[in-house]
Structures are given as C-alpha cells and as structure tokens.
C-alpha atoms as a PDB file:
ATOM      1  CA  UNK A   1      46.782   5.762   9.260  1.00  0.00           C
ATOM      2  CA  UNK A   2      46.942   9.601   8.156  1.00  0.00           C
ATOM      3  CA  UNK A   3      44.721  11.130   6.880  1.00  0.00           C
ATOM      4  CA  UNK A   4      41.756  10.302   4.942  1.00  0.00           C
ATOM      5  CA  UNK A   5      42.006   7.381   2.526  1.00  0.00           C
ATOM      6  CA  UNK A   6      39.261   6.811  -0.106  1.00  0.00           C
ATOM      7  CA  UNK A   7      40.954   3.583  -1.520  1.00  0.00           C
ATOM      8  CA  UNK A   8      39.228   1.997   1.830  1.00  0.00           C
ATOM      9  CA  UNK A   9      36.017   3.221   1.230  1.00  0.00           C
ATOM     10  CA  UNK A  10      36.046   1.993  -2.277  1.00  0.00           C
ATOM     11  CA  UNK A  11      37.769  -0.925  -1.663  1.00  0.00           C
ATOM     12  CA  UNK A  12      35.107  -2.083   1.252  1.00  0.00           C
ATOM     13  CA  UNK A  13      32.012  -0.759  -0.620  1.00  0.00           C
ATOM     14  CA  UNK A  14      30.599  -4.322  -1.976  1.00  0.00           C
ATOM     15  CA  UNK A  15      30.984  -5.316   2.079  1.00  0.00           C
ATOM     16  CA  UNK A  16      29.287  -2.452   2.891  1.00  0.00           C
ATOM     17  CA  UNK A  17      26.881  -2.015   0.624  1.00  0.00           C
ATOM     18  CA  UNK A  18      25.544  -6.293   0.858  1.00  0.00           C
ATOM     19  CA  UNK A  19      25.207  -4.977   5.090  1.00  0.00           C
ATOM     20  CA  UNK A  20      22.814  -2.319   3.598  1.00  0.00           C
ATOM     21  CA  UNK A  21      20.615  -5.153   1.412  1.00  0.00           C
ATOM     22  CA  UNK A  22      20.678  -6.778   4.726  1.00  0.00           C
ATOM     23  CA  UNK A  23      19.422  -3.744   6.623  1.00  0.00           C
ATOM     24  CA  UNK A  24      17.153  -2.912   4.270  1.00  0.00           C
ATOM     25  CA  UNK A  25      15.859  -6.230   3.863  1.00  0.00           C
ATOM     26  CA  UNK A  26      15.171  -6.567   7.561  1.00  0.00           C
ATOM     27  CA  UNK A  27      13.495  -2.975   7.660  1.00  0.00           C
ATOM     28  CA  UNK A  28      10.965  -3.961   5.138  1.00  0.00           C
ATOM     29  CA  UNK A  29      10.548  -8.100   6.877  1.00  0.00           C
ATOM     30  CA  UNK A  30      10.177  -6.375  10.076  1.00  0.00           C
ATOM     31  CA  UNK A  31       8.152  -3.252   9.156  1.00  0.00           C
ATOM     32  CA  UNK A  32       5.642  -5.695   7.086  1.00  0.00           C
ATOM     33  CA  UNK A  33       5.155  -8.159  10.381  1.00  0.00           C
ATOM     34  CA  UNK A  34       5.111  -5.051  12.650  1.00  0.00           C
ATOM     35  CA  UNK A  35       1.960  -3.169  10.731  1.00  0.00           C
ATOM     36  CA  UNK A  36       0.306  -6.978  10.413  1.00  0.00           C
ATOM     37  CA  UNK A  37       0.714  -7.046  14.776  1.00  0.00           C
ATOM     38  CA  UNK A  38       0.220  -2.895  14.976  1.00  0.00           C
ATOM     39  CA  UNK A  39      -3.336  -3.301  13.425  1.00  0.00           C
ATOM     40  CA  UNK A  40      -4.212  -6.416  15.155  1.00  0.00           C
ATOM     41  CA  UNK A  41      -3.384  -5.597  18.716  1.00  0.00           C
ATOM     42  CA  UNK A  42      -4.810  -1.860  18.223  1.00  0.00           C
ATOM     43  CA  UNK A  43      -8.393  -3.469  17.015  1.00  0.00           C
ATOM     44  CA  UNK A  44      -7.654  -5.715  20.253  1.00  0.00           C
ATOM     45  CA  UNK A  45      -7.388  -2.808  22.440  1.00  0.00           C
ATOM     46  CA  UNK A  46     -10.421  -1.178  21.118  1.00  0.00           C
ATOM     47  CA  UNK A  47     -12.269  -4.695  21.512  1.00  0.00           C
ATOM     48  CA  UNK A  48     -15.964  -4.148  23.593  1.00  0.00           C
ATOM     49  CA  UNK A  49     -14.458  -7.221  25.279  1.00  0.00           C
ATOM     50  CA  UNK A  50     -12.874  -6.258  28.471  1.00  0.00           C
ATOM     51  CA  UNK A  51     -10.619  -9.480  28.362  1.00  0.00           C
ATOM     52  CA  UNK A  52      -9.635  -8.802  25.203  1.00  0.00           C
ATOM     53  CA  UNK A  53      -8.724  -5.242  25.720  1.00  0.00           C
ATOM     54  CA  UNK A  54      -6.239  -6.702  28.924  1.00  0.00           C
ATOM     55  CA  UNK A  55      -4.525  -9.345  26.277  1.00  0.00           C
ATOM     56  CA  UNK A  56      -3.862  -6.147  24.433  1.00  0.00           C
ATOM     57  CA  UNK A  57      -2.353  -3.807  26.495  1.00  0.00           C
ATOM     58  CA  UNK A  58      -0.423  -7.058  28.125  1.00  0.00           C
ATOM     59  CA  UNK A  59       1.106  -7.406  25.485  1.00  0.00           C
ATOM     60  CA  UNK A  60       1.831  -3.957  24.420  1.00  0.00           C
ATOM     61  CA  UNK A  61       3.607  -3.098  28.181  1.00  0.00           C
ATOM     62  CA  UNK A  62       5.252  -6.169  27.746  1.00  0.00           C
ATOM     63  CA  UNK A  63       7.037  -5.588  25.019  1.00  0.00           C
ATOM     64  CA  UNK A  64       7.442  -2.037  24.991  1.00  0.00           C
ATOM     65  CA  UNK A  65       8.871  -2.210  28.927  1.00  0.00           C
ATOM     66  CA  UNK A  66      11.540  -4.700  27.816  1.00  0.00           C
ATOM     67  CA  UNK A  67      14.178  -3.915  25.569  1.00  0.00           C
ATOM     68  CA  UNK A  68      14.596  -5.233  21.726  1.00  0.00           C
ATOM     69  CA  UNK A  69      18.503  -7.137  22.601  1.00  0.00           C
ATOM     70  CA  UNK A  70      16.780  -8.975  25.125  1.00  0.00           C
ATOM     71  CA  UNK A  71      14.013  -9.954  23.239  1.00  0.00           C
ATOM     72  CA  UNK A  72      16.249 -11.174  20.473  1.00  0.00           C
ATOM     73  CA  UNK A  73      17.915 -13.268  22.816  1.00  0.00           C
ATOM     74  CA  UNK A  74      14.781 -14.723  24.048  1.00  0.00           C
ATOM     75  CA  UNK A  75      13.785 -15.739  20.764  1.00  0.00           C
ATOM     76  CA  UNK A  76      16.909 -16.766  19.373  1.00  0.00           C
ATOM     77  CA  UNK A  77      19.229 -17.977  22.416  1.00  0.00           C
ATOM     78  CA  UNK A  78      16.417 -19.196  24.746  1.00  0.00           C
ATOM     79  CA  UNK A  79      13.804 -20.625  22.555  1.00  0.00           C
ATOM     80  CA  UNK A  80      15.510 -23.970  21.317  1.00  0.00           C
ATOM     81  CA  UNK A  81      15.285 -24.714  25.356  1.00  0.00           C
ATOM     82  CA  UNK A  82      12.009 -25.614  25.144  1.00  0.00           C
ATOM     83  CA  UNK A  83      12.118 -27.668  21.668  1.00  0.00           C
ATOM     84  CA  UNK A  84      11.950 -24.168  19.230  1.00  0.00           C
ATOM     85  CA  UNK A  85      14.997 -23.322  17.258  1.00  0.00           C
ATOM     86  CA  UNK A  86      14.999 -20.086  14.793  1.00  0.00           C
ATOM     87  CA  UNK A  87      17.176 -19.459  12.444  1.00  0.00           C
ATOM     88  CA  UNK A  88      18.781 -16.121  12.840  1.00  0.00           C
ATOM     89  CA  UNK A  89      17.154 -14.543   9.980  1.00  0.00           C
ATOM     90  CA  UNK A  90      13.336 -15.642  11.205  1.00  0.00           C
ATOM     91  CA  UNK A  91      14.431 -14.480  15.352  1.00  0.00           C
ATOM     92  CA  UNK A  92      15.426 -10.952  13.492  1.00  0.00           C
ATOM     93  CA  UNK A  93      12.817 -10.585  11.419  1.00  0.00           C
ATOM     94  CA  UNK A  94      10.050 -11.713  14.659  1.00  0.00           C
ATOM     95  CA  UNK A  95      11.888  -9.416  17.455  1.00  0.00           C
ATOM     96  CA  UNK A  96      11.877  -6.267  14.998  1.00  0.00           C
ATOM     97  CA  UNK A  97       8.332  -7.149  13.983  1.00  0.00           C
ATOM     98  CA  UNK A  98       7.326  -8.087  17.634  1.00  0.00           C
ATOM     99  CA  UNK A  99       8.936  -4.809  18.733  1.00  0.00           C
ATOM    100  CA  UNK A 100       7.741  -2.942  15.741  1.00  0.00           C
ATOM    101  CA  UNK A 101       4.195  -4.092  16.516  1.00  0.00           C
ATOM    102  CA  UNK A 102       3.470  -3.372  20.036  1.00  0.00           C
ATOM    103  CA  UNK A 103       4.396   0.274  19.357  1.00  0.00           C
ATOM    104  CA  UNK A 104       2.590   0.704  16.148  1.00  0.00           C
ATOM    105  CA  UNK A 105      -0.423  -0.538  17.986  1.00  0.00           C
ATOM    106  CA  UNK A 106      -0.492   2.377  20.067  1.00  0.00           C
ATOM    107  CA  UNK A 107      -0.121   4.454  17.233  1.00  0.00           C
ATOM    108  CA  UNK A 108      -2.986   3.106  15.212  1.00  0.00           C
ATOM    109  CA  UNK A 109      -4.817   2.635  18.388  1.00  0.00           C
ATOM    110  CA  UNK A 110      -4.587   6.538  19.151  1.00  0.00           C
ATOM    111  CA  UNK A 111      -5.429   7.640  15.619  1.00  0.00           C
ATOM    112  CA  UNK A 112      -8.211   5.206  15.042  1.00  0.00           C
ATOM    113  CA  UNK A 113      -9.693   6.927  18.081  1.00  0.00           C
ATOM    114  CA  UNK A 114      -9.117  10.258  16.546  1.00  0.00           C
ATOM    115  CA  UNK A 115     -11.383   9.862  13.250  1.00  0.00           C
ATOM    116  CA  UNK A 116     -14.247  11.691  14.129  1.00  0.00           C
ATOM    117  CA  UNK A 117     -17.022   9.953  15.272  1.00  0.00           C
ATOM    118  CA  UNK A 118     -19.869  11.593  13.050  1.00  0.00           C
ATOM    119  CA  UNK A 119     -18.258   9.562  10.167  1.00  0.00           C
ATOM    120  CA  UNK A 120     -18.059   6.749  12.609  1.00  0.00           C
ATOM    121  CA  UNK A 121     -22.328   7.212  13.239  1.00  0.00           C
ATOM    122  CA  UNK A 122     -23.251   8.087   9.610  1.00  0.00           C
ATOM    123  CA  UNK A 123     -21.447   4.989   8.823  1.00  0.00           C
ATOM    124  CA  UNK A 124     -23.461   2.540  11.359  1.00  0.00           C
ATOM    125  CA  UNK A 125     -27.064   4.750  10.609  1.00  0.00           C
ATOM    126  CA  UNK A 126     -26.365   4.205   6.550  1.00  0.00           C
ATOM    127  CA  UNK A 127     -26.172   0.070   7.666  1.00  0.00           C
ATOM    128  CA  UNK A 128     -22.651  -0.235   7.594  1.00  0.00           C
ATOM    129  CA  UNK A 129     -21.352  -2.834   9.955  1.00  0.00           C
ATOM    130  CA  UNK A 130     -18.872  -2.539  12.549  1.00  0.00           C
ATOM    131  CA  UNK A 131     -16.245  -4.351  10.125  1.00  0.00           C
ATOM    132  CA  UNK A 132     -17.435  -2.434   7.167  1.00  0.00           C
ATOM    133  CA  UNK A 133     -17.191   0.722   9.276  1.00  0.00           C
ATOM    134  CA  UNK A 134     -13.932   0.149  10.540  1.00  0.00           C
ATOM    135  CA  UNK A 135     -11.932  -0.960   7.382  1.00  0.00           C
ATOM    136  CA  UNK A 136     -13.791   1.879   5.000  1.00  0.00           C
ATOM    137  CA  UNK A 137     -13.829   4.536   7.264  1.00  0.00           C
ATOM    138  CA  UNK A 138     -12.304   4.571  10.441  1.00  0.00           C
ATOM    139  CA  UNK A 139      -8.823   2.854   9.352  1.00  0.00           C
ATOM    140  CA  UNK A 140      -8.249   4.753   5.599  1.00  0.00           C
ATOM    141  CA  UNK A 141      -8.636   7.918   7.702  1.00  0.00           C
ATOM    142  CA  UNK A 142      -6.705   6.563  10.516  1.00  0.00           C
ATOM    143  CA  UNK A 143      -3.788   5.787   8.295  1.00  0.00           C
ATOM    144  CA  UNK A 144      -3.883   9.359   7.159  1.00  0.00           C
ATOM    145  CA  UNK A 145      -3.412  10.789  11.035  1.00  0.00           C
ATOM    146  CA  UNK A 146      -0.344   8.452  12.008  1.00  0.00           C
ATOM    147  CA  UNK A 147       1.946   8.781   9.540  1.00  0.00           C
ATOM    148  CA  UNK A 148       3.892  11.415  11.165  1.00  0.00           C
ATOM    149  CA  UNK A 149       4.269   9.028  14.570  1.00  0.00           C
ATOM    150  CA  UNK A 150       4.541   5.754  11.854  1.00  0.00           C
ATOM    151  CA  UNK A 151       7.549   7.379  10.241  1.00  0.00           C
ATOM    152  CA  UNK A 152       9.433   8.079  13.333  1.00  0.00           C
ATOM    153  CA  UNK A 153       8.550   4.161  14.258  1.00  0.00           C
ATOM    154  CA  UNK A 154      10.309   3.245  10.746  1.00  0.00           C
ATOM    155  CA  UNK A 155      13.369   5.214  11.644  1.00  0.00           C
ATOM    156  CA  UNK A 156      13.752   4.086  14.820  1.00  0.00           C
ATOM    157  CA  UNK A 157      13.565   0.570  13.177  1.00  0.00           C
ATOM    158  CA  UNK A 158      16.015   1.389  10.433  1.00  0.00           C
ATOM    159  CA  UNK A 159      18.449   2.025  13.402  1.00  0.00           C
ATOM    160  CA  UNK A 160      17.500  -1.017  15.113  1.00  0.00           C
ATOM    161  CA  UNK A 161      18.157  -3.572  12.484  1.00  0.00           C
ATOM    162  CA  UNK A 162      21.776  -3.029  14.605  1.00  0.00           C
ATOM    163  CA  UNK A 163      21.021  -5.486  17.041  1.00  0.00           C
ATOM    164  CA  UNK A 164      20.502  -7.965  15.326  1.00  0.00           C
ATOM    165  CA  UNK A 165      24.783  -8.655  14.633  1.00  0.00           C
ATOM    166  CA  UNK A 166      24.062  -9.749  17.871  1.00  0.00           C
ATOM    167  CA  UNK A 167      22.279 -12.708  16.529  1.00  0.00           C
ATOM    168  CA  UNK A 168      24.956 -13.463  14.051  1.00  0.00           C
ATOM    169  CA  UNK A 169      23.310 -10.820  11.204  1.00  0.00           C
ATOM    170  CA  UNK A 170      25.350  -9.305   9.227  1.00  0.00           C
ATOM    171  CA  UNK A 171      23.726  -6.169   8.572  1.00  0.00           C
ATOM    172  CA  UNK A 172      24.994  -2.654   8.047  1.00  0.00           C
ATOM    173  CA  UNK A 173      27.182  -1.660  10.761  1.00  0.00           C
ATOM    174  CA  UNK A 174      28.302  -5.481  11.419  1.00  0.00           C
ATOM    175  CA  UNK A 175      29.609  -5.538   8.091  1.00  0.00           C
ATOM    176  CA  UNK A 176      31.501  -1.786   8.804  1.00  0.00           C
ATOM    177  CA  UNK A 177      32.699  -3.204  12.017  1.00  0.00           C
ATOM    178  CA  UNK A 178      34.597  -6.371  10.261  1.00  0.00           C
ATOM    179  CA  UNK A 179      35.663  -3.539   7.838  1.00  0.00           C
ATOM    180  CA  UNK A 180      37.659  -1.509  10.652  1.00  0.00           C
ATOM    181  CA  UNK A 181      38.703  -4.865  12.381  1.00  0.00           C
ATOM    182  CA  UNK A 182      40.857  -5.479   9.358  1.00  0.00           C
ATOM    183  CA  UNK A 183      41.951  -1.953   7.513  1.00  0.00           C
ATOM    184  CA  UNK A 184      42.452  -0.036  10.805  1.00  0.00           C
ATOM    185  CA  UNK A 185      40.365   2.481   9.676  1.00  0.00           C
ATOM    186  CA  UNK A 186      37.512   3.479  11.248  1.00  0.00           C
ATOM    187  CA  UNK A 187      36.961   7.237  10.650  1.00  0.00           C
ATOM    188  CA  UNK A 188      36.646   6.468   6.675  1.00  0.00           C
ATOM    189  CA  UNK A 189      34.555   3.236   7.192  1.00  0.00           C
ATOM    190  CA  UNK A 190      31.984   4.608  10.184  1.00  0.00           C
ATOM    191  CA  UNK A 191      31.734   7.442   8.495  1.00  0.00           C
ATOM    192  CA  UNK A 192      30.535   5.939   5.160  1.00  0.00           C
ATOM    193  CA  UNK A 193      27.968   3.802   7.510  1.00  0.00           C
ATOM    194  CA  UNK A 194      26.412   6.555   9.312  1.00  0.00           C
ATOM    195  CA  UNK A 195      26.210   8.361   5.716  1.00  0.00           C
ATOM    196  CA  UNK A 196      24.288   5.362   4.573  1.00  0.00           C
ATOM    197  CA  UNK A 197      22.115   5.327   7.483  1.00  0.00           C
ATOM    198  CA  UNK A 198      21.486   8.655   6.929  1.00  0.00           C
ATOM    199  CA  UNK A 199      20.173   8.046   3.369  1.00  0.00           C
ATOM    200  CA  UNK A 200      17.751   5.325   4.193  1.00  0.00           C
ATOM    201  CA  UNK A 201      16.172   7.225   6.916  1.00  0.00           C
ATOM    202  CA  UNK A 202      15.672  10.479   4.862  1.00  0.00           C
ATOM    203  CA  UNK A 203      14.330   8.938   2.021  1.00  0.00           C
ATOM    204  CA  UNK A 204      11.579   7.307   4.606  1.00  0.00           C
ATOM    205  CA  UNK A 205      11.135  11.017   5.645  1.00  0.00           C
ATOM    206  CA  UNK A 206      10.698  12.227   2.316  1.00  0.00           C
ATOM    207  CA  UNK A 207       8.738   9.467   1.044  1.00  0.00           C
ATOM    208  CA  UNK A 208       6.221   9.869   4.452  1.00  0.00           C
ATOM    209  CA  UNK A 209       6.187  13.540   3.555  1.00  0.00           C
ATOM    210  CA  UNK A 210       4.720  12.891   0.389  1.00  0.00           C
ATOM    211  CA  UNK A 211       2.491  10.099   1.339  1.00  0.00           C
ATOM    212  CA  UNK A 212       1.061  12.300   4.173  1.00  0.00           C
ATOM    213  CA  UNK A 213       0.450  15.048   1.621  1.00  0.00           C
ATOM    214  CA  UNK A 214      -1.774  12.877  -0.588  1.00  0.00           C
ATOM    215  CA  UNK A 215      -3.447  10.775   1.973  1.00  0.00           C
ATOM    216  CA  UNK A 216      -5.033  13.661   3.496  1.00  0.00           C
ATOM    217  CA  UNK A 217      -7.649  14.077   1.177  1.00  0.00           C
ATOM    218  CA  UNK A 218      -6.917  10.599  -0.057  1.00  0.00           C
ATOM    219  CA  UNK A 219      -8.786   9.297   3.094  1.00  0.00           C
ATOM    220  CA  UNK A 220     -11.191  11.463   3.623  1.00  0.00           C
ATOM    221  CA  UNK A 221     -12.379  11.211  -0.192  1.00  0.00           C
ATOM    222  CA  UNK A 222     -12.623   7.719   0.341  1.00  0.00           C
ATOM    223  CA  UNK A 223     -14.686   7.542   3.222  1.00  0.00           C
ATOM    224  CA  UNK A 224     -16.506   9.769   1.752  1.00  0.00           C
ATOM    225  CA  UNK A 225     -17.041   7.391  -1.381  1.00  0.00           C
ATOM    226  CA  UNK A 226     -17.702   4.494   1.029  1.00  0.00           C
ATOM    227  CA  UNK A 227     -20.876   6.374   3.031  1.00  0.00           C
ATOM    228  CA  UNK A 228     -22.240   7.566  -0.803  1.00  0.00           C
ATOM    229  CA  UNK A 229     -22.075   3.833  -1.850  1.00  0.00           C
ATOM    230  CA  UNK A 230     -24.193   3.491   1.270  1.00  0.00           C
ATOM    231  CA  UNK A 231     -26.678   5.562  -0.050  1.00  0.00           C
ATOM    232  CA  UNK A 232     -25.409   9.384   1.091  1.00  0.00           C
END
C-alpha cells in the first residue's frame, strides 16, 4: 500500500478502540489489586516481626526478579496442573496486580519511612496507637511523597497490559495486530496504537501532576487535623 490511508484507520477504529476499553479496564483491575498488595506487603516489611519482614521481602524479590510473561504463564498455563484453572481475564488481572504490587510495596515502603518521625512521636505521646498512627498520619503523608515513583509504576503498567494477548486478551495492541494481519497496513494502524498509548499515559501524568499538587498540603493538613483531634 502507498501512502497513507485514513479509510483504515477509520474503518478499524471500533476494533481499536474496544482493545483500549480492554486496556484500560485491565489498568484500573490491576492498578486497584496492585495498591491493595503494595500497602499490605510494605506494612509487612515494616512489621517489628523479623519473620514477617522475610515473608515480605520474599515475596517482593520474587516477583520483582522474575519477569511479568512468565508469571502470566504460571498463573494461567501452569495453574490448572495442580486442580486451579483461571479464566484469562482473572490470570491478567492477578499477574498485573501481583506484579503491580510487589513494586508498589517498595514504593510505599520507602515513603512511609520518609514521613518524619516527630509526627510519627507526637502521634504515639498524644495516645494514638500504632494503627491509628499509621493510617492518620504516617500513610496520608506517605501517599503525598510517592506519587511521583506511583505514576511511573502506572505507566509502566499501562504498557504492560501488552502481555497479556499472550493469554488470549485482546487488549490494545492485540486488537492493532489482527488489524495489520488483515489490511496490510501497519504504519497507519501502529501508529494510531502508539498514539493511543500515548494518550492514556499522559493523562495519568497530568492527572498525578495535579494530584501531587494538592496532596501536598492535603496530607500534611490532615495529619495535622488528626494530632489536634488528639488534643494538640
């Protein structure tokens, strides 16, 4: 073909655009399950319990020293040998998240260590418990540090909702790839893709950038609020 012809792109949009619903859909499973592990294993690793803390960082090498295709297959391919079958759409949604997780741990692991611990000791001398004290002051502030590092997480899981056409997904570039298997074009059609990859992934940068510029004083104000309920 010669030349650049829109009739393709308009004539594969609906294809193309139902593979972004699916990426997007999978960002958003994925990124939910991910911040549910993220927060979980970083408490883990910040456990007084030394067994605890091992379980923790276990499973944080093990999942960050393996990569994502392979733990897709695991779940999806190797599972049903020992008596557990996923559907495709649960073994997607549980490797991003899985994957997702074990590096958002580390994030919220690093900036829960970062609050400063004067708020951390007002907190405990106004009565505060160690729960109390952790989900009204050290994690709203926390949240506030690691968006930078939790936005390029979401990114890089925007881009790997890919992998999972390998699971029989069809997400964004699957459905681009069938596209170019049948018009023989693939400048118009990749091109269209990485345009709508692009769009996803800056309006997670913009919307971080505007999230980050509130929650700055957003979290400090209320941790603040939570020590004056206290009795500061």
């Amino acid at each position: 073909m010669n030349g650049f012809d829109w009739k393709v792109i308009v004539e594969w949009a609906p294809l193309l655009l139902q593979g972004l619903g699916v990426t997007i859909l999978f960002t958003l499973g994925g990124l939910a399950l991910g911040l549910v592990i993220g927060v979980a294993v970083a408490v883990m690793a910040l456990s007084r319990h030394g067994l605890v803390r091992i379980v923790a960082r276990a499973f944080v090498d093990a999942v960050r020293g393996t990569p994502l295709l392979l733990q897709l297959f695991i779940l999806y391919y190797a599972m049903p040998s020992i008596g557990l079958k996923l559907s495709a759409p649960v073994a997607g949604i549980l490797g991003l998240g899985i994957n997702a997780g074990a590096y958002l741990a580390e994030i919220f692991r690093a900036g829960i260590e970062a609050v400063p611990r004067q708020h951390v000791h007002a907190a405990r001398s106004l009565g505060m418990s160690s729960r109390q004290t952790f989900w009204r002051i050290e994690l709203p502030q926390a949240v506030g540090l690691v968006l930078p590092p939790m936005a390029n997480e979401m990114i890089s899981l925007v881009k790997s909702t890919s992998l999972i056409s390998t699971i029989s997904i069809g997400e964004l570039l699957r459905s681009g790839q069938i596209a170019v298997s049948i018009t023989f074009a693939p400048l118009e059609i990749y091109l269209v893709v990485a345009l709508l990859y692009l769009a996803i992934n800056l309006a997670l940068s913009n919307l971080v950038r505007v999230l980050e510029h509130r929650s700055g004083a957003g979290a400090r104000g209320e941790a603040m609020r939570s020590l004056q309920d206290v009795g500061v």
